[in-house]
N, C-alpha and C. Protein backbone atom coordinates (compact mmCIF):
# COMPACT_ATOMS: atom_id res chain seq x y z
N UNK A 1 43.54 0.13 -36.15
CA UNK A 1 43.08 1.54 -36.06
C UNK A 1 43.35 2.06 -34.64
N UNK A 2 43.97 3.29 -34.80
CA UNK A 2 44.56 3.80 -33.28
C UNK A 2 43.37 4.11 -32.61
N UNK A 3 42.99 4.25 -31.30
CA UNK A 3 41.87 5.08 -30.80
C UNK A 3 42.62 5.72 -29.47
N UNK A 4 43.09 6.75 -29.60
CA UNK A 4 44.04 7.40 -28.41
C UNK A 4 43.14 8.26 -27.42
N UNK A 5 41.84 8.49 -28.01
CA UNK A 5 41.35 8.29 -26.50
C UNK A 5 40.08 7.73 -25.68
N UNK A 6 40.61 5.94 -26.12
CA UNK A 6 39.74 5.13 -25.35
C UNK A 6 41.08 4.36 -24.47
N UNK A 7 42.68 5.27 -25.09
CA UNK A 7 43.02 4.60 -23.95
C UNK A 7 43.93 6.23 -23.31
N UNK A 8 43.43 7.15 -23.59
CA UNK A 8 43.58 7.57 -22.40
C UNK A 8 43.44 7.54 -20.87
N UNK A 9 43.62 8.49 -20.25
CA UNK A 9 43.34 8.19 -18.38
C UNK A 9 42.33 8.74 -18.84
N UNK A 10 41.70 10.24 -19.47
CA UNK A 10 40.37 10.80 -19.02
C UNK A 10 39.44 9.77 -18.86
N UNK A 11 39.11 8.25 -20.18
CA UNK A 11 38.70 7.57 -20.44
C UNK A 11 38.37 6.28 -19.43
N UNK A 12 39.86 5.97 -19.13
CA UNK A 12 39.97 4.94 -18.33
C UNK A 12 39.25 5.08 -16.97
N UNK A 13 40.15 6.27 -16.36
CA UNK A 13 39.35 6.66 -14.96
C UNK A 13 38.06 7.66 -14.45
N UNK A 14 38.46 7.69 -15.80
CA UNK A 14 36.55 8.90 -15.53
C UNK A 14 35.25 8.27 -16.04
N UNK A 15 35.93 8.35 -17.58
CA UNK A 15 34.47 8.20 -18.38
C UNK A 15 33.81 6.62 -18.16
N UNK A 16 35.02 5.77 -18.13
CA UNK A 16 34.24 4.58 -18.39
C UNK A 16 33.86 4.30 -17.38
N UNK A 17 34.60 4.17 -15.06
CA UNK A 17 33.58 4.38 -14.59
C UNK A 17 32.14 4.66 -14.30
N UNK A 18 32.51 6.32 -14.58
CA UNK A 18 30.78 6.70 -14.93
C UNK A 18 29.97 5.77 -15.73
N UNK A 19 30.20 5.25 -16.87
CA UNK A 19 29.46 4.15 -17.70
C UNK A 19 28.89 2.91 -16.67
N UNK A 20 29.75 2.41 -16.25
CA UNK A 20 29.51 1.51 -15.27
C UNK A 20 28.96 1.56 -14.06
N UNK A 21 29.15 2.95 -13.79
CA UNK A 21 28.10 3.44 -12.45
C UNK A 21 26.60 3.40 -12.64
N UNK A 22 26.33 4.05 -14.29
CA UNK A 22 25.31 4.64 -14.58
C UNK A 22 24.31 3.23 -14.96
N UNK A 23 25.30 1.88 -15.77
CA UNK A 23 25.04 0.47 -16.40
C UNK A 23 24.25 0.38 -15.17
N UNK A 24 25.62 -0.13 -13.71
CA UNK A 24 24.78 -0.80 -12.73
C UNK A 24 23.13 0.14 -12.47
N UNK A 25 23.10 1.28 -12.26
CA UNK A 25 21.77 1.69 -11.67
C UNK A 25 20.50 1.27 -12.63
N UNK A 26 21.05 1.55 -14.02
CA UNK A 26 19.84 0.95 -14.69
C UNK A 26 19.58 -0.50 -14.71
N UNK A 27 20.38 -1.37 -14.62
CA UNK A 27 20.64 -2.89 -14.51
C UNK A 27 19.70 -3.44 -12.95
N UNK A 28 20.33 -2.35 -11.59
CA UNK A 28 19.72 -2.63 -10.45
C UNK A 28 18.06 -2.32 -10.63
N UNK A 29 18.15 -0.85 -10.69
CA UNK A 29 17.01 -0.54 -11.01
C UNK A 29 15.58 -1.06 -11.74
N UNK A 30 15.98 -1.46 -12.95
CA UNK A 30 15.65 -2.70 -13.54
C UNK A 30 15.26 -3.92 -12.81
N UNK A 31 15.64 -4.37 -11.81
CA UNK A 31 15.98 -5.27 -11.18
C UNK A 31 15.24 -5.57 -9.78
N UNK A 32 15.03 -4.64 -9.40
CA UNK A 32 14.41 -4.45 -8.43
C UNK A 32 12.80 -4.05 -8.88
N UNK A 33 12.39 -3.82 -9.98
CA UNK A 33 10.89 -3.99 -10.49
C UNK A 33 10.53 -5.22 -10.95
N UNK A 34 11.54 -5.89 -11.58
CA UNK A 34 11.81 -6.81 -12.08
C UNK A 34 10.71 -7.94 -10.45
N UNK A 35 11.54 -7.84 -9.71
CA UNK A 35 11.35 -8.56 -8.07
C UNK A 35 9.90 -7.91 -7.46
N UNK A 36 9.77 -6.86 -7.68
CA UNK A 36 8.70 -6.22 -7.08
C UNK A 36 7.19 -7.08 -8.23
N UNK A 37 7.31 -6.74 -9.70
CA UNK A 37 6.73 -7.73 -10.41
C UNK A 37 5.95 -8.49 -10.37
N UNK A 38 7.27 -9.20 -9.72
CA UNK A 38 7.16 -10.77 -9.82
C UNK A 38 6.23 -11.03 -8.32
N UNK A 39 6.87 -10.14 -7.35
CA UNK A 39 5.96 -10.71 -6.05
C UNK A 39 4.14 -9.74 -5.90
N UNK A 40 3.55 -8.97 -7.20
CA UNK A 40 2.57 -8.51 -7.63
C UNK A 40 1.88 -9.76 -8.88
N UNK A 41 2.53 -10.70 -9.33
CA UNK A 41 2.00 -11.67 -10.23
C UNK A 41 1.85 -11.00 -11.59
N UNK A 42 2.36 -10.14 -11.93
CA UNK A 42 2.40 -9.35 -13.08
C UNK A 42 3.64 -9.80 -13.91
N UNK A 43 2.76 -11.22 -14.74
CA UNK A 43 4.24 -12.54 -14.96
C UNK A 43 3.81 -12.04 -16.94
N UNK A 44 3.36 -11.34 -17.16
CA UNK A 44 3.94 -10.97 -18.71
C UNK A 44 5.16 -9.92 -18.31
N UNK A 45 5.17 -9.25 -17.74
CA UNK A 45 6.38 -7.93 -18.33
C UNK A 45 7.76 -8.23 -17.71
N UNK A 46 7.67 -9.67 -16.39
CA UNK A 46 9.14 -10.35 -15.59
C UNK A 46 9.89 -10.45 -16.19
N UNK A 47 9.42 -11.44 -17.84
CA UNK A 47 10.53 -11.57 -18.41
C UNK A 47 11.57 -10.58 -19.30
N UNK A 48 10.61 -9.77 -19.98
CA UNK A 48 10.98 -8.27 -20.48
C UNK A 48 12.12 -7.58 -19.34
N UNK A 49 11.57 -7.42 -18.17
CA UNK A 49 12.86 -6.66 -17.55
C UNK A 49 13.98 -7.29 -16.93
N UNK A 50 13.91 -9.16 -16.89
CA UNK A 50 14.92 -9.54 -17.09
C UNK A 50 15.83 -10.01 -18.28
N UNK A 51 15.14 -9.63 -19.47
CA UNK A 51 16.12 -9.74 -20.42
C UNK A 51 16.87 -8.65 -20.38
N UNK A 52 16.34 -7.56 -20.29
CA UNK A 52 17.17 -5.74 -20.47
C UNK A 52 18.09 -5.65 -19.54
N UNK A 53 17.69 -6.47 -17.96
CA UNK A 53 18.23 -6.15 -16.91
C UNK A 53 19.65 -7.06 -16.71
N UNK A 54 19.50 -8.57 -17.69
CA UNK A 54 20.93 -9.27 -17.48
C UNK A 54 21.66 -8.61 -18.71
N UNK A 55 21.19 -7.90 -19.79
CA UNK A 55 21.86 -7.66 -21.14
C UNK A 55 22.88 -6.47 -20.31
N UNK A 56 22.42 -5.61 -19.71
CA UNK A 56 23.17 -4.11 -19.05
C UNK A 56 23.91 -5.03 -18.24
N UNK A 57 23.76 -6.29 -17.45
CA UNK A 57 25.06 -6.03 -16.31
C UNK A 57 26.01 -7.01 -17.34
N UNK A 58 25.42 -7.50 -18.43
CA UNK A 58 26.49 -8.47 -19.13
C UNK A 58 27.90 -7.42 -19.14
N UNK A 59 26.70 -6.03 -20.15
CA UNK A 59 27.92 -4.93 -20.98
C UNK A 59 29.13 -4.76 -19.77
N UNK A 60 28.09 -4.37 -18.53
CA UNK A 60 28.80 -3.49 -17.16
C UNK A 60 30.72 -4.93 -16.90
N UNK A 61 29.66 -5.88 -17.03
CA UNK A 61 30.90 -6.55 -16.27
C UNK A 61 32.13 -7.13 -17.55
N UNK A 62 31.56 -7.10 -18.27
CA UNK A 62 32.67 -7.68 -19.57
C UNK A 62 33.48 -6.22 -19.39
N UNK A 63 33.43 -5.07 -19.29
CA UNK A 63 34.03 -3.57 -19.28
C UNK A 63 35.05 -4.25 -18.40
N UNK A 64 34.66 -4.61 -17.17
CA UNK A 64 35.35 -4.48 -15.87
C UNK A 64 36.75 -5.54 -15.85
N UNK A 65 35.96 -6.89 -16.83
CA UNK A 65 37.07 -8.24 -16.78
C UNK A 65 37.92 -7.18 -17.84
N UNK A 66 37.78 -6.75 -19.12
CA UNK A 66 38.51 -5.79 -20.04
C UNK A 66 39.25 -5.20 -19.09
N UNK A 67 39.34 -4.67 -18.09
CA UNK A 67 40.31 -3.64 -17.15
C UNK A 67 40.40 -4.07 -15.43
N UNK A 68 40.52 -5.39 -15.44
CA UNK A 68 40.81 -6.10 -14.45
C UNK A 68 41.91 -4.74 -13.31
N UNK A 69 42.90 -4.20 -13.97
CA UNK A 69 43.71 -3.69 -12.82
C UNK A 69 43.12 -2.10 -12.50
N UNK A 70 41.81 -1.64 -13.44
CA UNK A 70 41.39 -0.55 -12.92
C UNK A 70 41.09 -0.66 -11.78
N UNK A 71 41.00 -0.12 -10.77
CA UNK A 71 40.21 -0.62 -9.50
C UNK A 71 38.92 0.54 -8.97
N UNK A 72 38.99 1.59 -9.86
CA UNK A 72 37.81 2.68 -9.88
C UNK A 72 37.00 2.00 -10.56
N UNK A 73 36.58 1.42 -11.31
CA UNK A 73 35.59 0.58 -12.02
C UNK A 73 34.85 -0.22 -11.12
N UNK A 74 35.59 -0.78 -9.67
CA UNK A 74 34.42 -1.84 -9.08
C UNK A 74 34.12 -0.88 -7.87
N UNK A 75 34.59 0.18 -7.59
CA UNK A 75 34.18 1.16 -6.59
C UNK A 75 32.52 1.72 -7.79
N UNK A 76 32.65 1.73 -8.84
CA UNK A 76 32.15 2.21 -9.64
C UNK A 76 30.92 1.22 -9.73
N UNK A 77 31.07 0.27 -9.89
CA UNK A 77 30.32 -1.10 -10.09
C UNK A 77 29.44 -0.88 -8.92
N UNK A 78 29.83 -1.11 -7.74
CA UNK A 78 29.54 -1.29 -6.31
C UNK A 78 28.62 0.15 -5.75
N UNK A 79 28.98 1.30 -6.51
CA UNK A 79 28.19 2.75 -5.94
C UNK A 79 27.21 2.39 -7.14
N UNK A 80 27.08 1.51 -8.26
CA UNK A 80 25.82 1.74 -9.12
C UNK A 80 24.73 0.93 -8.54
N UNK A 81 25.39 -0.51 -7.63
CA UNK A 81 24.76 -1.20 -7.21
C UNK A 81 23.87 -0.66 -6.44
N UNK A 82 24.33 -0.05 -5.12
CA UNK A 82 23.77 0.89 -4.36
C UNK A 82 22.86 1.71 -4.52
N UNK A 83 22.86 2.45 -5.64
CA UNK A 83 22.14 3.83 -6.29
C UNK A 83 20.95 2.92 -6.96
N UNK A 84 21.28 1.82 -7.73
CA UNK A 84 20.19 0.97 -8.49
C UNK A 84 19.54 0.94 -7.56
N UNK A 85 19.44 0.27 -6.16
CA UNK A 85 18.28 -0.43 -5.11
C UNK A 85 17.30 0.61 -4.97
N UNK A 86 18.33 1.82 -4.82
CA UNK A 86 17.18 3.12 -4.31
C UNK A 86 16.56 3.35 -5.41
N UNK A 87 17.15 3.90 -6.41
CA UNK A 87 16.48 4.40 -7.64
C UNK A 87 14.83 3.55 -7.88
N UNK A 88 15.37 2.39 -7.85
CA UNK A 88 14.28 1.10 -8.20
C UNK A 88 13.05 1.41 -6.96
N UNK A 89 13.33 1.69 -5.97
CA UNK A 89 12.19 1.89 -4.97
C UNK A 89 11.56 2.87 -5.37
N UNK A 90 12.33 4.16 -5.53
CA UNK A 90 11.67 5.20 -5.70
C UNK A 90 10.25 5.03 -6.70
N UNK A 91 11.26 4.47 -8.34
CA UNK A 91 10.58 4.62 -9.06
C UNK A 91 8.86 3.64 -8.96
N UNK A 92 9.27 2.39 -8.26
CA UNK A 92 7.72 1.79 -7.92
C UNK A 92 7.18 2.74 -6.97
N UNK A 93 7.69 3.39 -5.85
CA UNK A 93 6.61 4.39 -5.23
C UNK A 93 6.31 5.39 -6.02
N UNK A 94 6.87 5.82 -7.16
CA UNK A 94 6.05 6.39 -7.91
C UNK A 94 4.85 6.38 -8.91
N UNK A 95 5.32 4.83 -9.19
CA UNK A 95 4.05 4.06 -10.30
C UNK A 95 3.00 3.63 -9.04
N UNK A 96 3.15 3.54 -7.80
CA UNK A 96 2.10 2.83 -7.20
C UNK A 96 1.18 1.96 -7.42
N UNK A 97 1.60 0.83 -8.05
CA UNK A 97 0.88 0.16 -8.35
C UNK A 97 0.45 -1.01 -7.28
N UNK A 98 -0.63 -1.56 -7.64
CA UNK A 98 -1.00 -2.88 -7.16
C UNK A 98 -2.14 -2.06 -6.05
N UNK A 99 -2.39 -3.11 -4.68
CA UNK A 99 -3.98 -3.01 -3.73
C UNK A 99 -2.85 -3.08 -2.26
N UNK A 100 -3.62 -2.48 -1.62
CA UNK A 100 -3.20 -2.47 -0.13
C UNK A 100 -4.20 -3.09 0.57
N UNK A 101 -4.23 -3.94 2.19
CA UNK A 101 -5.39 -3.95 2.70
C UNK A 101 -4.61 -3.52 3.92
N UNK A 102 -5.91 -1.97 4.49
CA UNK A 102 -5.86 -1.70 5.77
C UNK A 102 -7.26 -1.97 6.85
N UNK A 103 -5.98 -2.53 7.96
CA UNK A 103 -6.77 -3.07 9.05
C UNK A 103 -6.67 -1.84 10.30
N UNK A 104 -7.84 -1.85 10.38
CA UNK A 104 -7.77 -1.34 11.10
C UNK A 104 -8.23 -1.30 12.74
N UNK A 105 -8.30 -0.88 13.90
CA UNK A 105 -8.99 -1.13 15.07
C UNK A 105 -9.28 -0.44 15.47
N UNK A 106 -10.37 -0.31 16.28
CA UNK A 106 -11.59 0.83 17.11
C UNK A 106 -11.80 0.51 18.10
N UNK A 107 -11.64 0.92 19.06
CA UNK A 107 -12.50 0.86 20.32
C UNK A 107 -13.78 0.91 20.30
N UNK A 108 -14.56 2.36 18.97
CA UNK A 108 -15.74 2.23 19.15
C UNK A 108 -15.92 2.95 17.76
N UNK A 109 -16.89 3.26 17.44
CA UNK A 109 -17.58 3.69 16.46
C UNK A 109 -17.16 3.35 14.86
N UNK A 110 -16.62 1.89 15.24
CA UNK A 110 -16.77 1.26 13.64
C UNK A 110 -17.71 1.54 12.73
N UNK A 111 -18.57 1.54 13.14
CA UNK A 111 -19.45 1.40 12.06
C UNK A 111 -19.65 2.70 11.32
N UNK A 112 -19.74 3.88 12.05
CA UNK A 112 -19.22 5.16 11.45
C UNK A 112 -18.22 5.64 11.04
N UNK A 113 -17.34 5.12 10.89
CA UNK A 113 -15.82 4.84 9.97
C UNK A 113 -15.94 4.14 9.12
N UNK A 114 -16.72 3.26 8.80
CA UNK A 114 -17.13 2.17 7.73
C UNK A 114 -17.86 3.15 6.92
N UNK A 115 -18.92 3.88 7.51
CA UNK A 115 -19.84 4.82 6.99
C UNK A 115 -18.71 5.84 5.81
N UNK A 116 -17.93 6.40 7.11
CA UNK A 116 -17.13 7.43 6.57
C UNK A 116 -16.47 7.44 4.62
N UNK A 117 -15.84 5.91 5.11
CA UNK A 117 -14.99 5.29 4.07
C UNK A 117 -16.18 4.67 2.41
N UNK A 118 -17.23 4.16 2.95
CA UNK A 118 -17.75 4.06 2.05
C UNK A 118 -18.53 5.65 0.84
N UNK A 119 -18.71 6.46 2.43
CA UNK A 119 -19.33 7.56 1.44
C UNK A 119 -18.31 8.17 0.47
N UNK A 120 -16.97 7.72 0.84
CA UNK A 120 -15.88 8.39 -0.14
C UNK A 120 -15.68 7.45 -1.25
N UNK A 121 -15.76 6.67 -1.19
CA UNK A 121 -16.03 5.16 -2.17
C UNK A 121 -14.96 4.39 -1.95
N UNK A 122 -14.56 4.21 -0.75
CA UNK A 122 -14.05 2.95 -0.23
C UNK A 122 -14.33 1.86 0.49
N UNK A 123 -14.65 0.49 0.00
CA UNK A 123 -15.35 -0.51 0.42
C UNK A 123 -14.92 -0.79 1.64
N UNK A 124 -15.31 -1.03 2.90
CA UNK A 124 -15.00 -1.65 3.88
C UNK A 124 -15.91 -2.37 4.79
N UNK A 125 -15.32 -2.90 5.67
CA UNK A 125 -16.02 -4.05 6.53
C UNK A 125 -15.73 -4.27 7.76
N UNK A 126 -16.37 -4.32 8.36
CA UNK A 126 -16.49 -4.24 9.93
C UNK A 126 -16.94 -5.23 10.58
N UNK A 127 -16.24 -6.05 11.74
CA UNK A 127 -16.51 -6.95 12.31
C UNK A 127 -15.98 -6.74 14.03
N UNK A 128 -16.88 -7.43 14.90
CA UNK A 128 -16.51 -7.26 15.93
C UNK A 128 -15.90 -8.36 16.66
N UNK A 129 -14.28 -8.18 17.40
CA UNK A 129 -13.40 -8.81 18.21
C UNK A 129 -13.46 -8.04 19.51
N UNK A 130 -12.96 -9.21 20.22
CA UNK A 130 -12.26 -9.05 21.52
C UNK A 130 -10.66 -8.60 21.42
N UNK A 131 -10.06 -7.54 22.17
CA UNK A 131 -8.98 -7.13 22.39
C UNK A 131 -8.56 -7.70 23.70
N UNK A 132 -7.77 -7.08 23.75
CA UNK A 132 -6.62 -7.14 25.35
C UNK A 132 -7.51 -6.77 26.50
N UNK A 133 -8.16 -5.77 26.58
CA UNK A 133 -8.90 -5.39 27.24
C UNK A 133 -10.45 -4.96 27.33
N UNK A 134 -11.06 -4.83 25.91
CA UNK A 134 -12.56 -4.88 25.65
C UNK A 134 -12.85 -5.24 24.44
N UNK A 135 -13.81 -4.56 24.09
CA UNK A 135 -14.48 -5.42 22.86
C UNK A 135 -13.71 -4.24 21.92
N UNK A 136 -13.75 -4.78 20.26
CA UNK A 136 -12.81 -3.49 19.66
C UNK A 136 -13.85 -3.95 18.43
N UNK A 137 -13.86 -3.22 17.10
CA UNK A 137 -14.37 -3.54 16.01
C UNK A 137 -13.00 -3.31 15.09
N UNK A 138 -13.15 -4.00 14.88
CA UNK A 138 -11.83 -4.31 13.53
C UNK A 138 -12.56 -4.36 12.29
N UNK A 139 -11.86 -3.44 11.48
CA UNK A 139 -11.96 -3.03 10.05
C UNK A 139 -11.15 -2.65 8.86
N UNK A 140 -11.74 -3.59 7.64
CA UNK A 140 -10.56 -4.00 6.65
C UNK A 140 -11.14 -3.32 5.47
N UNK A 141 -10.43 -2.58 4.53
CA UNK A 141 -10.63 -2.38 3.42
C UNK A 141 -9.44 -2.64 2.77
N UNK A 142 -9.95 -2.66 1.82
CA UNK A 142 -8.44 -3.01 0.73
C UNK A 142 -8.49 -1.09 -0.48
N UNK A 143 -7.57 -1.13 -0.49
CA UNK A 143 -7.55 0.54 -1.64
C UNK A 143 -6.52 0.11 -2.61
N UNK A 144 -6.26 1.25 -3.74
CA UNK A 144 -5.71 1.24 -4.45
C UNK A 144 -4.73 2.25 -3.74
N UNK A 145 -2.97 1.72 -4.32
CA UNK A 145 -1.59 2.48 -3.46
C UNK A 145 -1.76 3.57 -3.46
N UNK A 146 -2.53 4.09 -4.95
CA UNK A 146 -2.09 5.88 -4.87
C UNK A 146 -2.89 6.43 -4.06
N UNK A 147 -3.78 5.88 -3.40
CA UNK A 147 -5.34 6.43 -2.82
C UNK A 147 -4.69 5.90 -1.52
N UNK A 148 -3.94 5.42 -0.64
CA UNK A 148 -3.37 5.11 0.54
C UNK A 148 -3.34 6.17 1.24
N UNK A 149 -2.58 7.25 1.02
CA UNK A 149 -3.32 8.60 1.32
C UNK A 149 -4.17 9.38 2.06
N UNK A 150 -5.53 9.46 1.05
CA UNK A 150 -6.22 9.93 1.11
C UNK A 150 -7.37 9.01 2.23
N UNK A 151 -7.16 7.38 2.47
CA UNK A 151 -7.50 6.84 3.20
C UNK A 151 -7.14 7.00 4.32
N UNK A 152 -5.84 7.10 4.75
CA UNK A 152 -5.59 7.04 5.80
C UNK A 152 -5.58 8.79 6.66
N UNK A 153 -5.51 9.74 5.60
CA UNK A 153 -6.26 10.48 5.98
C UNK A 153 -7.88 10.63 6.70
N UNK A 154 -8.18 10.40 6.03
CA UNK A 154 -10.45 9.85 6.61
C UNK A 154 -9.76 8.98 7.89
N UNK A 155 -9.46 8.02 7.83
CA UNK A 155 -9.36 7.12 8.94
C UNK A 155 -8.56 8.23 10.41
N UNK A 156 -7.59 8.87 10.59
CA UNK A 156 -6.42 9.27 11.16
C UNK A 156 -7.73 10.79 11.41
N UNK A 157 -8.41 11.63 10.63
CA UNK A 157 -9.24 12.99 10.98
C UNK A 157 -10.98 12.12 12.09
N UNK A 158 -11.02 10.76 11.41
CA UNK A 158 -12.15 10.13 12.37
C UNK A 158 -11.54 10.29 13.69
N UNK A 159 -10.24 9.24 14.32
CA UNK A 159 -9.82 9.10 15.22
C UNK A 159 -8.18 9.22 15.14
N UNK A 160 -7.58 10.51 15.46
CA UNK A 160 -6.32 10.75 15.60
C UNK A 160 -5.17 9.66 16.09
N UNK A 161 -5.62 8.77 17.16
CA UNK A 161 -5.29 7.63 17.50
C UNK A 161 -5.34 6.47 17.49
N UNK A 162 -5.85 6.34 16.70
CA UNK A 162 -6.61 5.02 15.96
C UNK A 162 -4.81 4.33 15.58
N UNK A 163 -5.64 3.14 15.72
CA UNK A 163 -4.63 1.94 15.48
C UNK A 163 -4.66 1.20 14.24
N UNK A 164 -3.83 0.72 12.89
CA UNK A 164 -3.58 0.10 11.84
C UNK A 164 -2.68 -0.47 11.50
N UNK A 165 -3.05 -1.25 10.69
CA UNK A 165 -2.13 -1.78 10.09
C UNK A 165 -1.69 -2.02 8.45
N UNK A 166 -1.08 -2.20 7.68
CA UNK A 166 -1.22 -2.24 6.16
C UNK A 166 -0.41 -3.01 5.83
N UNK A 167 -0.76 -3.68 4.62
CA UNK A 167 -0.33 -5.22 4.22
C UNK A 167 -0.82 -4.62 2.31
N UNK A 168 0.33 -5.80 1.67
CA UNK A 168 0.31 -5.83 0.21
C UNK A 168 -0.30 -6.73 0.20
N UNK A 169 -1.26 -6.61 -1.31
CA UNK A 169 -2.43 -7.62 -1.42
C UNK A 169 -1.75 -8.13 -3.06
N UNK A 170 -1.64 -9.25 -3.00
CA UNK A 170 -1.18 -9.93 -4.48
C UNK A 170 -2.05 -9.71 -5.95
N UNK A 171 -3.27 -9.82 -5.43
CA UNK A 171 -4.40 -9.86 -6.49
C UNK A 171 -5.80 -9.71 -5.76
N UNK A 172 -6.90 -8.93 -6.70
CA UNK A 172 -7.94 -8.81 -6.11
C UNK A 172 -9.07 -9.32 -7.06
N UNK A 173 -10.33 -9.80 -6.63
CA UNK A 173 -11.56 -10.03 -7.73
C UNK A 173 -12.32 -9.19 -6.66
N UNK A 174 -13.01 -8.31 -7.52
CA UNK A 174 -14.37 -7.29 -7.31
C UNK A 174 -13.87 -6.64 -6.24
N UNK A 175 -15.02 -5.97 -5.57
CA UNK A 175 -15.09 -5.11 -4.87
C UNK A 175 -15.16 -3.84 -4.97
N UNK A 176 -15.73 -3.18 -4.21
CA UNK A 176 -15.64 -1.69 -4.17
C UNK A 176 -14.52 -0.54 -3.71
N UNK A 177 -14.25 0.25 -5.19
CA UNK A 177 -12.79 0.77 -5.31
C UNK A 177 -13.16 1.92 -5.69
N UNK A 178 -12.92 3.15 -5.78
CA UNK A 178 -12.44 4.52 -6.07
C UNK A 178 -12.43 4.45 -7.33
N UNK A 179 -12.79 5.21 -7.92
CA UNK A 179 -12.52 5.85 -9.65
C UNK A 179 -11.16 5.85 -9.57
N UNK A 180 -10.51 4.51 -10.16
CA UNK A 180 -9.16 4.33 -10.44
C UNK A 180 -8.39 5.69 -11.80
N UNK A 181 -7.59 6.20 -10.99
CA UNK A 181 -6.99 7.41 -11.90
C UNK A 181 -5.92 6.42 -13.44
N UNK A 182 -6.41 7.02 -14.44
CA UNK A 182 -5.45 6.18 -15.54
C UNK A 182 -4.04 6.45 -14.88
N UNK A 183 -2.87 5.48 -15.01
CA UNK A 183 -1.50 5.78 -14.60
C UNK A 183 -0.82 6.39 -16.14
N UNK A 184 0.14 7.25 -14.88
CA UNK A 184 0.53 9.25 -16.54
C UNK A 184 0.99 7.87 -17.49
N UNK A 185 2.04 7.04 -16.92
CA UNK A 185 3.37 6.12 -17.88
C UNK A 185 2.41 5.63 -18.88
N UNK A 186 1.02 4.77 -18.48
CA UNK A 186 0.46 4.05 -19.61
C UNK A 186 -0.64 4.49 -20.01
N UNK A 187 -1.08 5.72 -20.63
CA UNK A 187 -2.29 6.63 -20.27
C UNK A 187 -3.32 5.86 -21.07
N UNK A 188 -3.24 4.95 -22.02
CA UNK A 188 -4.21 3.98 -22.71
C UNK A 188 -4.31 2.60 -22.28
N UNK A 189 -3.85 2.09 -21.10
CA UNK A 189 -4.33 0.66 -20.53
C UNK A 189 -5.13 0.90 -19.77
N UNK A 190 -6.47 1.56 -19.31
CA UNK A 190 -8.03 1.98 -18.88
C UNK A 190 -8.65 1.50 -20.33
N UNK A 191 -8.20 2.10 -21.19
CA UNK A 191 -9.04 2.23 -22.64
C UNK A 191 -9.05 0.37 -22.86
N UNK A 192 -7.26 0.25 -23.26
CA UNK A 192 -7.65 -1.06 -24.00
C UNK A 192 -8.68 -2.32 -22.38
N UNK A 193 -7.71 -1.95 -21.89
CA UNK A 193 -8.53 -3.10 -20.59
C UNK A 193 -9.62 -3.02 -20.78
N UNK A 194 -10.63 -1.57 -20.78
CA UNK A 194 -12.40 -1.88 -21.32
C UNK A 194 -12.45 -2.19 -22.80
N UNK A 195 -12.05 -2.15 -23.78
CA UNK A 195 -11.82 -2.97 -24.89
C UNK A 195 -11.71 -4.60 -24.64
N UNK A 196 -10.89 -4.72 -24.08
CA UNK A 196 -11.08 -6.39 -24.38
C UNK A 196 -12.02 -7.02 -23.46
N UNK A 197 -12.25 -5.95 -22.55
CA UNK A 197 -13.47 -6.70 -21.92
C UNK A 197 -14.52 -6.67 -22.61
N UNK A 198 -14.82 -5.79 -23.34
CA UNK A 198 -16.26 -6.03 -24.18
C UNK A 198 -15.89 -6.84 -25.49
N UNK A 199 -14.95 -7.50 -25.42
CA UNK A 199 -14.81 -8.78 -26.69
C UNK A 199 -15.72 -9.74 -26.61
């Protein structure tokens, strides 16, 4: 059966590129949550996006061995690669998922920054160190990503100059957290999660 235009040029040098541009970003993309995931311990859905994520670069690269002397195809390959890494960031800073812990340091009035943070309903804790040069109170809360924000807002309107730091937290048990907002993507895992807890 003839197919005259899968071997045209429009085909060869346009369309199927683009295919392969578009393969790699979802493949990277994929790929890079895939990694993000995995270093959050969120080990049911790893394997799910590495099955989807090796099935797309299988298609991408069997295209490419098929047309070994195209050479727009691995310019093509190589700009999806690229576009995947970003895409993939974006899209976890958009799900924000997982816990942050910010540290923070004071010269002075920890304990009214502790105050601050709790009356907004963020747990924190205050302890007193020695610095470089005096005594400092250092203070840690842990938040939820999308609320990173709005924390470091309160912290930054207490003391404009205030000093921090922020670190990814793998996993958390208890503590005091913010009225966690349902996430838009899964608007019923609040529901079932209090479901199986009352099993």
């Amino acid at each position: 059966m003839e197919t005259p235009f899968l071997d045209s040029d429009l085909f060869t040098y346009v369309l199927l590129p683009m295919l392969i541009f578009l393969a790699r970003i979802c493949d990277q993309s994929i790929g890079t949550l895939r990694i993000i995931f995995l270093s959050k311990g969120k080990r049911n859905i790893v394997p799910v996006l590495g099955f989807f994520e090796v099935l797309i670069w299988i298609m991408a690269v069997s295209k490419i061995m098929q047309n070994l002397d195209n050479y727009v195809n691995y310019f093509a390959y190589a700009a999806g690669f690229a576009t995947g890494n970003y895409v993939g960031m974006i899209i976890e800073e958009k799900l924000a998922m997982g816990y942050l812990m910010i540290r923070v340091f004071a010269n002075s009035g920890g304990s009214e920054m502790v105050q601050t943070l709790n009356s907004n309903g963020f747990g924190a804790t205050v302890v007193e160190a020695r610095g470089a040069r005096d005594k400092v109170n250092l203070i840690y809360t842990i938040v939820q990503r999308n609320e990173l924000e709005k924390v470091l807002g309160l912290i930054t309107d207490f003391n404009p100059k205030t000093f921090y730091t922020i670190e990814d937290v793998k996993s958390v048990n208890e503590g005091i957290f913010s009225q966690k907002k349902p996430n838009s993507l899964f608007p019923f895992a609040d529901v079932l999660r209090r479901w199986r807890r009352g099993l």
